[in-house]
C-alpha atoms as a PDB file:
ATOM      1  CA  UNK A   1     113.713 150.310 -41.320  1.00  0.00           C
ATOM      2  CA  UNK A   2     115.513 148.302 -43.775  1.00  0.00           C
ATOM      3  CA  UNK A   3     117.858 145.370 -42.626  1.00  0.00           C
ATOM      4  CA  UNK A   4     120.906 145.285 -45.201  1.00  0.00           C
ATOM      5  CA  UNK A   5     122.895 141.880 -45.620  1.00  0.00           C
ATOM      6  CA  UNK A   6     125.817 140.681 -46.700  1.00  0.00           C
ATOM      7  CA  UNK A   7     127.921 137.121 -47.644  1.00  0.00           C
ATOM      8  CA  UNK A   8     130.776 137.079 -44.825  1.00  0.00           C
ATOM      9  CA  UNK A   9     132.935 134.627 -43.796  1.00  0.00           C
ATOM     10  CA  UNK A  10     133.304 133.663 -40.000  1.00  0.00           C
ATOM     11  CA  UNK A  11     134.472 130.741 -37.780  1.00  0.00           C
ATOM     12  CA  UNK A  12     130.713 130.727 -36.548  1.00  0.00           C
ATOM     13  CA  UNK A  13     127.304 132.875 -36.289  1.00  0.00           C
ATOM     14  CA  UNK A  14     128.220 134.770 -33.493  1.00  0.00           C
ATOM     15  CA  UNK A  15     131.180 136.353 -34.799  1.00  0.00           C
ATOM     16  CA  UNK A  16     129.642 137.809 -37.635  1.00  0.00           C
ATOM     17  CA  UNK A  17     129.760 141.503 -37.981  1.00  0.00           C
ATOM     18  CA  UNK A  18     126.250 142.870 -37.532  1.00  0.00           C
ATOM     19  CA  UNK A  19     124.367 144.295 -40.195  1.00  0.00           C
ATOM     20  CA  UNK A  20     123.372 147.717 -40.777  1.00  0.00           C
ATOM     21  CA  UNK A  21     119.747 149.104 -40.380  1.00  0.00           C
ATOM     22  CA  UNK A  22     118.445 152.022 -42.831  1.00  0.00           C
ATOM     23  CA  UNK A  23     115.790 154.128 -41.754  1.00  0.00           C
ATOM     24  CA  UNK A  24     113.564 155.522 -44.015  1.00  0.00           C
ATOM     25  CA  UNK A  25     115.388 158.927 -43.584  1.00  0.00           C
ATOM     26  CA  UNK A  26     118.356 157.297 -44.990  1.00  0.00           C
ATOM     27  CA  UNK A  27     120.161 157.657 -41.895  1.00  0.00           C
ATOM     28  CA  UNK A  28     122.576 153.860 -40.753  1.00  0.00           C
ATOM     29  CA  UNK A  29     123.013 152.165 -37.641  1.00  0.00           C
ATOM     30  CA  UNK A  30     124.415 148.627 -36.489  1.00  0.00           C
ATOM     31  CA  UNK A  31     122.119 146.723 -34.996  1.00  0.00           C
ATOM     32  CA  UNK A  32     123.710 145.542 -31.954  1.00  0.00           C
ATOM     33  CA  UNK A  33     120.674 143.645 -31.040  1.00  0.00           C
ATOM     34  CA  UNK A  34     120.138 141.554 -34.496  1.00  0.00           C
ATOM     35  CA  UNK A  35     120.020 137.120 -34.602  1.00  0.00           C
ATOM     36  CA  UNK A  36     121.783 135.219 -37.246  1.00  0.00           C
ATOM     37  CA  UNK A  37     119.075 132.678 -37.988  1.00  0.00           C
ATOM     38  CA  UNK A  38     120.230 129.953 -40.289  1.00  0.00           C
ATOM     39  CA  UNK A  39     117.941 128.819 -43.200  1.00  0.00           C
ATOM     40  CA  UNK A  40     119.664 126.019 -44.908  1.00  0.00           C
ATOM     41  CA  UNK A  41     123.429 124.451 -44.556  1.00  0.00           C
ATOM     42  CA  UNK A  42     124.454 124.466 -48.560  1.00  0.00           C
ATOM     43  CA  UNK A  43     127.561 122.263 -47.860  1.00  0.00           C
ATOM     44  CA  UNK A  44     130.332 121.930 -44.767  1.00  0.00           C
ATOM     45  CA  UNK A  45     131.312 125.146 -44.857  1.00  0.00           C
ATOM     46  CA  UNK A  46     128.247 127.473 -46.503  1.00  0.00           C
ATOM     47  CA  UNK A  47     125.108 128.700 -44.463  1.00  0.00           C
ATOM     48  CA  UNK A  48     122.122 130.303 -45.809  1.00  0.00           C
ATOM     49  CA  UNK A  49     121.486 132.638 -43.105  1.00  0.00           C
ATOM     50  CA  UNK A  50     118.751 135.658 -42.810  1.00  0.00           C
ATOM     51  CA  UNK A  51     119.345 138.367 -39.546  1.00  0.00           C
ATOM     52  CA  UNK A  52     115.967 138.768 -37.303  1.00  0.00           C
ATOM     53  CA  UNK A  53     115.793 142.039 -35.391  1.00  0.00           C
ATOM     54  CA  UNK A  54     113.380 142.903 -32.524  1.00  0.00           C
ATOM     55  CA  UNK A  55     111.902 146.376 -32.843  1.00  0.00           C
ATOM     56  CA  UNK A  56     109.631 148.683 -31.090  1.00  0.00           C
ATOM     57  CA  UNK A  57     106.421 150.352 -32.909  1.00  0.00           C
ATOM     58  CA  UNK A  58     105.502 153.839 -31.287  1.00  0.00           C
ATOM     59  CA  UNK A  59     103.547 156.169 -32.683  1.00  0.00           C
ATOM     60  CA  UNK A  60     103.390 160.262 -30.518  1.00  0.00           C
ATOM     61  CA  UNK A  61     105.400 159.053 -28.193  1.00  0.00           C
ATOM     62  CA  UNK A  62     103.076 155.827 -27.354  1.00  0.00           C
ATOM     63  CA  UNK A  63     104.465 152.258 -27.644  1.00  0.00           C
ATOM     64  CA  UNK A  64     102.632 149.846 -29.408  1.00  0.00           C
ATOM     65  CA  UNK A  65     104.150 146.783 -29.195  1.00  0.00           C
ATOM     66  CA  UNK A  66     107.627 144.948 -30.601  1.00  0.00           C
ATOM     67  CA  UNK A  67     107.469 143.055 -34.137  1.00  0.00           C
ATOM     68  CA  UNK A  68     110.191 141.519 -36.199  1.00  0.00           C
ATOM     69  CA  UNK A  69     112.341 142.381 -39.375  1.00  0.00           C
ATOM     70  CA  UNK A  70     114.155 140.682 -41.640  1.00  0.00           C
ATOM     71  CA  UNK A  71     116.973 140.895 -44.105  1.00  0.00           C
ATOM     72  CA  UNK A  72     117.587 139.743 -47.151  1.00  0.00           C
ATOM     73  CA  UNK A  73     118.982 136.187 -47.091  1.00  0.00           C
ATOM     74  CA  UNK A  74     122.983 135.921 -46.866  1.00  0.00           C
ATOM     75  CA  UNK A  75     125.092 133.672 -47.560  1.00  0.00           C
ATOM     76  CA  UNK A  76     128.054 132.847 -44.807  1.00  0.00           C
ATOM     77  CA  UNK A  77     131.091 130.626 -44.962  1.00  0.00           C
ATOM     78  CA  UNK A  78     132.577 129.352 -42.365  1.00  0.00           C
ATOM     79  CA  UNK A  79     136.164 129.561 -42.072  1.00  0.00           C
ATOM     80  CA  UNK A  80     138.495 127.377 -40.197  1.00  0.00           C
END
């Protein structure tokens, strides 16, 4: 799965919309469950940001543990 970002504005991280996950089938989902995690403040109101999401590894119907992705960084601006 691919974790697709995009600059946005918001007041804060938490009410950014959440970004969109692309499977390797093509097919799209929101990822309810993704983390804003801020990499740098640029100035007062810009945040380099990058979204973490938790997901499951399972292979024949056998889980086989939980790792991490990543999306590309994002930029987000906070707006008043």
């Amino acid at each position: 799965m691919e974790i697709r970002a995009e600059d946005a504005a918001a007041p804060d991280a938490g009410c950014l919309p959440k970004p969109q996950g692309i499977t390797q089938a093509g097919a799209s989902r929101t990822l309810t469950d993704a983390e804003a995690v801020l990499l740098e403040r640029l100035s007062d109101t810009q945040k380099l940001m990058i979204w973490r999401y938790r997901a499951t590894l399972s292979w024949d119907g056998e889980v086989l543990g939980q790792y991490y992705l990543y999306s590309n960084p994002f930029v987000m601006t906070v707006e008043e």
